[in-house]
N, C-alpha and C. Protein backbone atom coordinates (compact mmCIF):
# COMPACT_ATOMS: atom_id res chain seq x y z
N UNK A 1 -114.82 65.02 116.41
CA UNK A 1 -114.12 66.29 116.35
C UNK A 1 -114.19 66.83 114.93
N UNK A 2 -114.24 68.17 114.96
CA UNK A 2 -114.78 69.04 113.72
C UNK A 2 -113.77 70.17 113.55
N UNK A 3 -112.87 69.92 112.68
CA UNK A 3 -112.71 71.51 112.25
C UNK A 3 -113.21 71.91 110.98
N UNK A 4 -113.62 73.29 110.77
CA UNK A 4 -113.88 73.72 109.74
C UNK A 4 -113.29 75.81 109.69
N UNK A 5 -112.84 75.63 108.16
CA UNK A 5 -112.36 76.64 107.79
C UNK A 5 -113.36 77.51 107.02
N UNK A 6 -112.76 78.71 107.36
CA UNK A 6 -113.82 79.61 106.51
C UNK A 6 -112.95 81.04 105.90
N UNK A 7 -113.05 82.00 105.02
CA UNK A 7 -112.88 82.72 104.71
C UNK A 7 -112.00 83.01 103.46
N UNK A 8 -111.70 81.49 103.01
CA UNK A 8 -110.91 81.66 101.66
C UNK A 8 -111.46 81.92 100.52
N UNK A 9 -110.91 82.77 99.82
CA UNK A 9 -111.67 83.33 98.56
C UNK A 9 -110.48 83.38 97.31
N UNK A 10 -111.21 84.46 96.62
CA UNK A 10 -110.26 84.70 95.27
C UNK A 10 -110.05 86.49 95.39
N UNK A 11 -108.54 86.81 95.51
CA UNK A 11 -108.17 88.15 95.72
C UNK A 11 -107.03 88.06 94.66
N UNK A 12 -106.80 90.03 94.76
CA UNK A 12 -105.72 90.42 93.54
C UNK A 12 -104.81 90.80 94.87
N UNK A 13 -103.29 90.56 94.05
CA UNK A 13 -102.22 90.24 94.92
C UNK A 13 -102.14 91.93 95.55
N UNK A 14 -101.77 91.71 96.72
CA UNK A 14 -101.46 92.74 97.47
C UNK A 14 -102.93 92.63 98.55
N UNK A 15 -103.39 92.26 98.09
CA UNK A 15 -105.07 92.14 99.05
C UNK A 15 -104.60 91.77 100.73
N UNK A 16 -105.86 91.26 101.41
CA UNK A 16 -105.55 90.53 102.60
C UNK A 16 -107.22 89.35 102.42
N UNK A 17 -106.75 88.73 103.56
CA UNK A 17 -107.93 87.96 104.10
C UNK A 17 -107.56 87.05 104.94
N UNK A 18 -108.44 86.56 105.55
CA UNK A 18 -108.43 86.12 107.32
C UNK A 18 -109.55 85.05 107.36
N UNK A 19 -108.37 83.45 107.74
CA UNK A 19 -108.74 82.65 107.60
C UNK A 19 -109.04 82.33 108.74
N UNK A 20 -110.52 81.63 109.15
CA UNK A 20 -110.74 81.02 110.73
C UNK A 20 -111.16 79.54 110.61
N UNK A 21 -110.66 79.53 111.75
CA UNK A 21 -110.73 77.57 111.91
C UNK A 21 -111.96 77.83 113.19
N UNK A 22 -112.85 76.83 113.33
CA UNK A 22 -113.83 76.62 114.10
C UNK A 22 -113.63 75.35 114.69
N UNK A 23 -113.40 75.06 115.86
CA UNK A 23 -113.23 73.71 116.30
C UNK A 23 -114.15 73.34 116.76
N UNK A 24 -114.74 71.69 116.99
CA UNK A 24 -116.01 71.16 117.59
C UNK A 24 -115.86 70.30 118.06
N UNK A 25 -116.59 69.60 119.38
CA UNK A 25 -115.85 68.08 119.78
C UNK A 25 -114.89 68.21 120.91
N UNK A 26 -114.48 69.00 120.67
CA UNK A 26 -113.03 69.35 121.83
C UNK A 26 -112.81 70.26 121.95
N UNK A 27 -111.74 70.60 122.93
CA UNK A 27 -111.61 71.98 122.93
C UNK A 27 -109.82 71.81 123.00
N UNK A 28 -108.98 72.58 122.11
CA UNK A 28 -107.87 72.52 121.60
C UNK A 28 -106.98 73.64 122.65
N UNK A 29 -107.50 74.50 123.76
CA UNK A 29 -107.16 75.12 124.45
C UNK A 29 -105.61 74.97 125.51
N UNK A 30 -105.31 73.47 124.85
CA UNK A 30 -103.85 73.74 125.66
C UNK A 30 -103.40 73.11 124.53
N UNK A 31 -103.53 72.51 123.57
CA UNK A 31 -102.75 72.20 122.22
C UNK A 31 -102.07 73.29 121.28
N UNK A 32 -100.79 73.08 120.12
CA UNK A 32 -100.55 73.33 120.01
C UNK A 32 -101.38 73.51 118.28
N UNK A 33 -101.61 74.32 117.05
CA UNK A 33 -102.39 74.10 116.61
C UNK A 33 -101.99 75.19 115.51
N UNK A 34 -102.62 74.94 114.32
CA UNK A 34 -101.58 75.97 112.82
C UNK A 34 -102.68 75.29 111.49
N UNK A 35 -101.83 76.31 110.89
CA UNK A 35 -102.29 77.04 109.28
C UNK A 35 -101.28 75.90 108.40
N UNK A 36 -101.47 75.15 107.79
CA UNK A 36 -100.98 74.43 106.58
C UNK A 36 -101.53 74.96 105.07
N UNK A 37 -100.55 74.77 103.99
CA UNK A 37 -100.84 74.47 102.89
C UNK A 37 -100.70 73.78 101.63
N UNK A 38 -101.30 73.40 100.96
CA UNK A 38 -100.73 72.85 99.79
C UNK A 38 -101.32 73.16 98.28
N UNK A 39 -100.75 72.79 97.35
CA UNK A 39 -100.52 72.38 95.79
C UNK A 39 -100.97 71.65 95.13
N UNK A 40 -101.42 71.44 94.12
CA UNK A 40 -101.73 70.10 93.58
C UNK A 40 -99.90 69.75 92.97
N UNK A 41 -99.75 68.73 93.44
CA UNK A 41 -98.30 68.02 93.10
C UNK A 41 -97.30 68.51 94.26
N UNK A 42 -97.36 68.86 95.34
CA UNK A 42 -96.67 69.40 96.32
C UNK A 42 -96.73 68.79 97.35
N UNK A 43 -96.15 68.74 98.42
CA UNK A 43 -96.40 68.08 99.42
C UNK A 43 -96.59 69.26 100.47
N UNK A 44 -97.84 68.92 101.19
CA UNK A 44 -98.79 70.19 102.42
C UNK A 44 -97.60 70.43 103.33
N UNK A 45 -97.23 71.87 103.43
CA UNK A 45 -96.71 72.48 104.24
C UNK A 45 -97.02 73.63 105.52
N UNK A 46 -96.26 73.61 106.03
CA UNK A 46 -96.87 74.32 107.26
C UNK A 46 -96.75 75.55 107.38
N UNK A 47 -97.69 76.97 107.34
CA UNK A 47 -97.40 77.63 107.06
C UNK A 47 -97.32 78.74 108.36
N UNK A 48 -98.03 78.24 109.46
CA UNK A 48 -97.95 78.88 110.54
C UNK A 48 -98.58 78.30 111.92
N UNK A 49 -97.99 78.10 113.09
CA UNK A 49 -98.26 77.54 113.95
C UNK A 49 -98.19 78.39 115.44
N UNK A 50 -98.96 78.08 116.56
CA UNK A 50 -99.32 78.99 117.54
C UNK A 50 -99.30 77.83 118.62
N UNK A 51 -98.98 78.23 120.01
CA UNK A 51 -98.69 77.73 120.72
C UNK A 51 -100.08 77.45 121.61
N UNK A 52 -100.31 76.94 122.75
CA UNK A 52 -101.57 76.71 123.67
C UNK A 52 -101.61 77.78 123.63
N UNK A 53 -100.46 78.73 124.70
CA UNK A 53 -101.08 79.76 125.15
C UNK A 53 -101.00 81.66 124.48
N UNK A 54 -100.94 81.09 123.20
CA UNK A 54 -100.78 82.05 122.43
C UNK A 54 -99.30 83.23 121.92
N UNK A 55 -98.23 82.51 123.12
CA UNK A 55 -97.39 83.66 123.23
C UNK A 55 -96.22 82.97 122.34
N UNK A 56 -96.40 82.15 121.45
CA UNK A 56 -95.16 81.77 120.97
C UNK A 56 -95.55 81.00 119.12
N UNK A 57 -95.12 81.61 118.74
CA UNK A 57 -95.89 81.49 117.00
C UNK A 57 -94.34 81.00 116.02
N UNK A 58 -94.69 80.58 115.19
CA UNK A 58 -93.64 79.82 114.19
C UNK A 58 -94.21 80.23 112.80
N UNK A 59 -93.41 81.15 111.72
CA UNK A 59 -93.91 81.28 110.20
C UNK A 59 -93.31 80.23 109.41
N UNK A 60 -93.49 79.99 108.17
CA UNK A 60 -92.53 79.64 107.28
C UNK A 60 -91.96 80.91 106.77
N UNK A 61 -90.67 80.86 106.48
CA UNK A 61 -90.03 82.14 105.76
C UNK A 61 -91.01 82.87 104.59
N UNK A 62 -91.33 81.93 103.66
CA UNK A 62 -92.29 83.33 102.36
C UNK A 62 -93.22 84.00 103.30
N UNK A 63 -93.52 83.84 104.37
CA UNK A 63 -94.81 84.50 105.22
C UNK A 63 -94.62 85.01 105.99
N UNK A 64 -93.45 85.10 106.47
CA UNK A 64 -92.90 86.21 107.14
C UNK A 64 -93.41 87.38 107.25
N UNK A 65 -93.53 87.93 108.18
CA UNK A 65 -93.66 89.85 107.95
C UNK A 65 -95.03 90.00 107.04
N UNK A 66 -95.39 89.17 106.95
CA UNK A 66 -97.08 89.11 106.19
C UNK A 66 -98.35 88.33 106.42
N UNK A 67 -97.94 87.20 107.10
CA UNK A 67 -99.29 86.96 107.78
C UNK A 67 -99.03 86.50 109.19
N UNK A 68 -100.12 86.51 109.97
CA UNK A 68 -100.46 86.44 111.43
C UNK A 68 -101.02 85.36 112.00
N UNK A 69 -100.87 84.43 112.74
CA UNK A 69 -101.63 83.21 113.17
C UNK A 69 -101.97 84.41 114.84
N UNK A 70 -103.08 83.46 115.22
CA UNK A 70 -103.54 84.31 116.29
C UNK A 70 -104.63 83.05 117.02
N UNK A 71 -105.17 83.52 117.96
CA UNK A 71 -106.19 82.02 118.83
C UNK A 71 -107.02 82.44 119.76
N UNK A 72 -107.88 82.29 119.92
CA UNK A 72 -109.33 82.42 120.86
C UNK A 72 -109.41 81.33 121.28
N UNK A 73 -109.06 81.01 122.40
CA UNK A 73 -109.25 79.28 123.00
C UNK A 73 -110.53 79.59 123.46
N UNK A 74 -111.14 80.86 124.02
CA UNK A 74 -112.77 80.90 124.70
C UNK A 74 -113.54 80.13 123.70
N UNK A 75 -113.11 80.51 122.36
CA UNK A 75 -114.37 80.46 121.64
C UNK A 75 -114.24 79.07 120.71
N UNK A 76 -113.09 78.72 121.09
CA UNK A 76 -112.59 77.40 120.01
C UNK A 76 -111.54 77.55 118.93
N UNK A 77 -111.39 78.80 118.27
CA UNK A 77 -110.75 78.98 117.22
C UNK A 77 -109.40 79.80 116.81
N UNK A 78 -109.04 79.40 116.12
CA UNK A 78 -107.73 80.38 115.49
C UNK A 78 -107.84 80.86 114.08
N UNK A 79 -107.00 81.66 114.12
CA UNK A 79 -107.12 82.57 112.75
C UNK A 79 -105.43 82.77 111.98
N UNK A 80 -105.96 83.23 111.07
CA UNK A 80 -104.91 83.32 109.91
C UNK A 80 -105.04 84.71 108.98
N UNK A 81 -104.49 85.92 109.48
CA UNK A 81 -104.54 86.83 108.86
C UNK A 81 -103.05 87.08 107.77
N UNK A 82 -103.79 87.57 106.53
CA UNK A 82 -102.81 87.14 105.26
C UNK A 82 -103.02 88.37 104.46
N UNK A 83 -101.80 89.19 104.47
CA UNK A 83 -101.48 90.60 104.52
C UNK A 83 -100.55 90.44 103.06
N UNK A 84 -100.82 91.36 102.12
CA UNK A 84 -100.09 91.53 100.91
C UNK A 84 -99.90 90.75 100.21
N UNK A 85 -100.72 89.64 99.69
CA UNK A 85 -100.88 88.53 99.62
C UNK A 85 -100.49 88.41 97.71
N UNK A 86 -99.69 87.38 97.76
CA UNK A 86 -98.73 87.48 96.45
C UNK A 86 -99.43 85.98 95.78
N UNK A 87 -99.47 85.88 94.25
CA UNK A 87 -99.73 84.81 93.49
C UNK A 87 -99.19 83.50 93.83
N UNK A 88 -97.80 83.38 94.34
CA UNK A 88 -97.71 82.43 95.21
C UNK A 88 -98.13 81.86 96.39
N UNK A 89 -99.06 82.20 97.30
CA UNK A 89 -99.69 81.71 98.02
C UNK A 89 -100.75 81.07 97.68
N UNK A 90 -101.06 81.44 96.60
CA UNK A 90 -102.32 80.31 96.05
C UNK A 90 -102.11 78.85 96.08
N UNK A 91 -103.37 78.73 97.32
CA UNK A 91 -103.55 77.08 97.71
C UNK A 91 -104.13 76.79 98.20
N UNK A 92 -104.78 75.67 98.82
CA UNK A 92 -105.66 74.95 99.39
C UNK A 92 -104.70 75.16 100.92
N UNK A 93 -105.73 75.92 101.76
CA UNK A 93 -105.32 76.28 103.13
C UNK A 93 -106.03 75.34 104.18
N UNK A 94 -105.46 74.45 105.15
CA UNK A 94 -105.82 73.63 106.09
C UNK A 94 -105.87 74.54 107.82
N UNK A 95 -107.05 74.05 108.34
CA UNK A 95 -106.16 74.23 110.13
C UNK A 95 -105.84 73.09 110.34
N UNK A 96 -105.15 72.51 111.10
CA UNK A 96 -105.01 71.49 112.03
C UNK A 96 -104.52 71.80 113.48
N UNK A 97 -105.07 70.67 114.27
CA UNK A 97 -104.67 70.85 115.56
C UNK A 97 -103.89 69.04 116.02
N UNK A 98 -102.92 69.51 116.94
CA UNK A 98 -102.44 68.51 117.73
C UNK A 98 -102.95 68.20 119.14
N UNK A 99 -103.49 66.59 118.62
CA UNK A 99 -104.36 66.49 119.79
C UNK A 99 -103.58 66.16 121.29
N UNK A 100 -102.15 66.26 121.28
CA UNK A 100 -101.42 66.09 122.51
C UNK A 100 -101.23 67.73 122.52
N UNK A 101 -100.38 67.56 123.96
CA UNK A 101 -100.33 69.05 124.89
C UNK A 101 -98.34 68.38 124.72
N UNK A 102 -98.31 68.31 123.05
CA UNK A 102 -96.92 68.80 122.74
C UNK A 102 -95.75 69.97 122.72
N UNK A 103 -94.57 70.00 122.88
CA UNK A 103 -93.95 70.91 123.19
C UNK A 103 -93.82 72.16 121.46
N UNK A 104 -93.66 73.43 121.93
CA UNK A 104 -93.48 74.12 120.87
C UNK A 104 -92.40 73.50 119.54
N UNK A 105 -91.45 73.36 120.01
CA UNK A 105 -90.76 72.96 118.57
C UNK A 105 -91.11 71.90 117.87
N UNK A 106 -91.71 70.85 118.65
CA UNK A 106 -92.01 70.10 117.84
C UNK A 106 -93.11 70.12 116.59
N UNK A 107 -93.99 71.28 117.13
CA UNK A 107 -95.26 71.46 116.55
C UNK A 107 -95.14 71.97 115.48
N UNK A 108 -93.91 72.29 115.32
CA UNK A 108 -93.30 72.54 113.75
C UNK A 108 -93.25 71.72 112.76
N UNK A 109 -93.61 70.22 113.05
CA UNK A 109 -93.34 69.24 112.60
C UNK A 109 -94.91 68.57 111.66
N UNK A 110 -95.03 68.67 110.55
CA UNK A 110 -96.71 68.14 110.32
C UNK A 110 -97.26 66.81 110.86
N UNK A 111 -96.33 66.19 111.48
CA UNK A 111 -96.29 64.58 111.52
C UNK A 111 -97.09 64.70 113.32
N UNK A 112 -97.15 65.61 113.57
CA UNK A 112 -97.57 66.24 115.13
C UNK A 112 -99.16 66.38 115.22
N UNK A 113 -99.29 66.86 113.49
CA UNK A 113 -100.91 67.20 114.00
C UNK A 113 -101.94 65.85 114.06
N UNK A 114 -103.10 65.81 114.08
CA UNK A 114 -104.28 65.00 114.16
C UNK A 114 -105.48 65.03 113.32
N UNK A 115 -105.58 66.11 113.37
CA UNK A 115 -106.93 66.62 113.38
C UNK A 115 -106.84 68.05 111.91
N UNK A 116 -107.67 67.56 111.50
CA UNK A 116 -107.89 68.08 110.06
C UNK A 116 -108.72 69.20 109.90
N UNK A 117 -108.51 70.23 109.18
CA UNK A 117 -110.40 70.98 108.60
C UNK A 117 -109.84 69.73 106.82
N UNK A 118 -111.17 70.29 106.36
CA UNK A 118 -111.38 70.07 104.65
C UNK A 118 -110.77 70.93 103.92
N UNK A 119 -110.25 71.84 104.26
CA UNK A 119 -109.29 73.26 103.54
C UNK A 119 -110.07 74.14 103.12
N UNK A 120 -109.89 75.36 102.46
CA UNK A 120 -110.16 76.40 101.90
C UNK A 120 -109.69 76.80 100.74
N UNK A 121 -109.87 77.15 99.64
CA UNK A 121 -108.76 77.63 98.28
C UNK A 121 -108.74 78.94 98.72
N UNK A 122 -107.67 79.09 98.33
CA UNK A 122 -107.17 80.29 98.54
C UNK A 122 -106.48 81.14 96.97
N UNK A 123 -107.01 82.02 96.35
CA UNK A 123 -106.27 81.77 94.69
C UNK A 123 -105.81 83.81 95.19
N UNK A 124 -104.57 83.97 94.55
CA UNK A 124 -104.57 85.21 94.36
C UNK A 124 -103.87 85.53 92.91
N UNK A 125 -104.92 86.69 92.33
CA UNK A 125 -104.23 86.55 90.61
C UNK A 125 -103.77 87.61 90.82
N UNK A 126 -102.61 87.75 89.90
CA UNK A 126 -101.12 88.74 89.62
C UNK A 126 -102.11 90.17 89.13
């Protein structure tokens, strides 16, 4: 099983960009499955999570009202659209997926997922 991320770059704050996870190996279509990030010295947090069937999504509060998790089970993948994007979000952005057909709240939980990408940096300067 393969995930891989794509679309992280280097933007000036207020920008956007739209992160996609590509899954391989499996197909994640009834799992529950999200956007993590981290820091160097931080511990990886979760920054947005989406349900199997798309209709039920979880932010962390700073991301609120600014970015979008979203999912294409046809095609394998989910996305991460990241709207007004402030110097604090700069980080190394993960997908992961949970390889059980776990319930929504739990999937809030990082200890849920499985399955890794290699991350993306993500830098936005002031």
């Amino acid at each position: 099983v393969l995930l891989v991320e794509s679309g992280g770059g280097l933007v000036q704050a207020g920008d956007s960009l739209r992160l996609s996870c590509t899954a391989s190996g499996r197909t994640f279509k009834n799992n529950n499955v999200g956007w993590f990030r981290q820091v160097p010295g931080r511990d990886r947090e979760l920054v947005a999570m989406i349900n199997w069937s798309g209709d039920k999504t979880h932010y962390t509060d700073p991301v609120k009202g600014r970015f979008t998790i979203s999912r294409d089970n046809d095609k394998n993948m989910w996305f991460l659209q990241m709207d007004k994007l402030k110097p604090e979000d700069t980080a190394v952005y993960y997908c992961a997926a949970d390889s059980t057909t776990g319930n929504y709240y739990d999937a809030q939980d990082i200890r849920e997922y499985d399955y890794w990408g290699q991350g993306t940096q993500v830098t936005v300067s002031s």
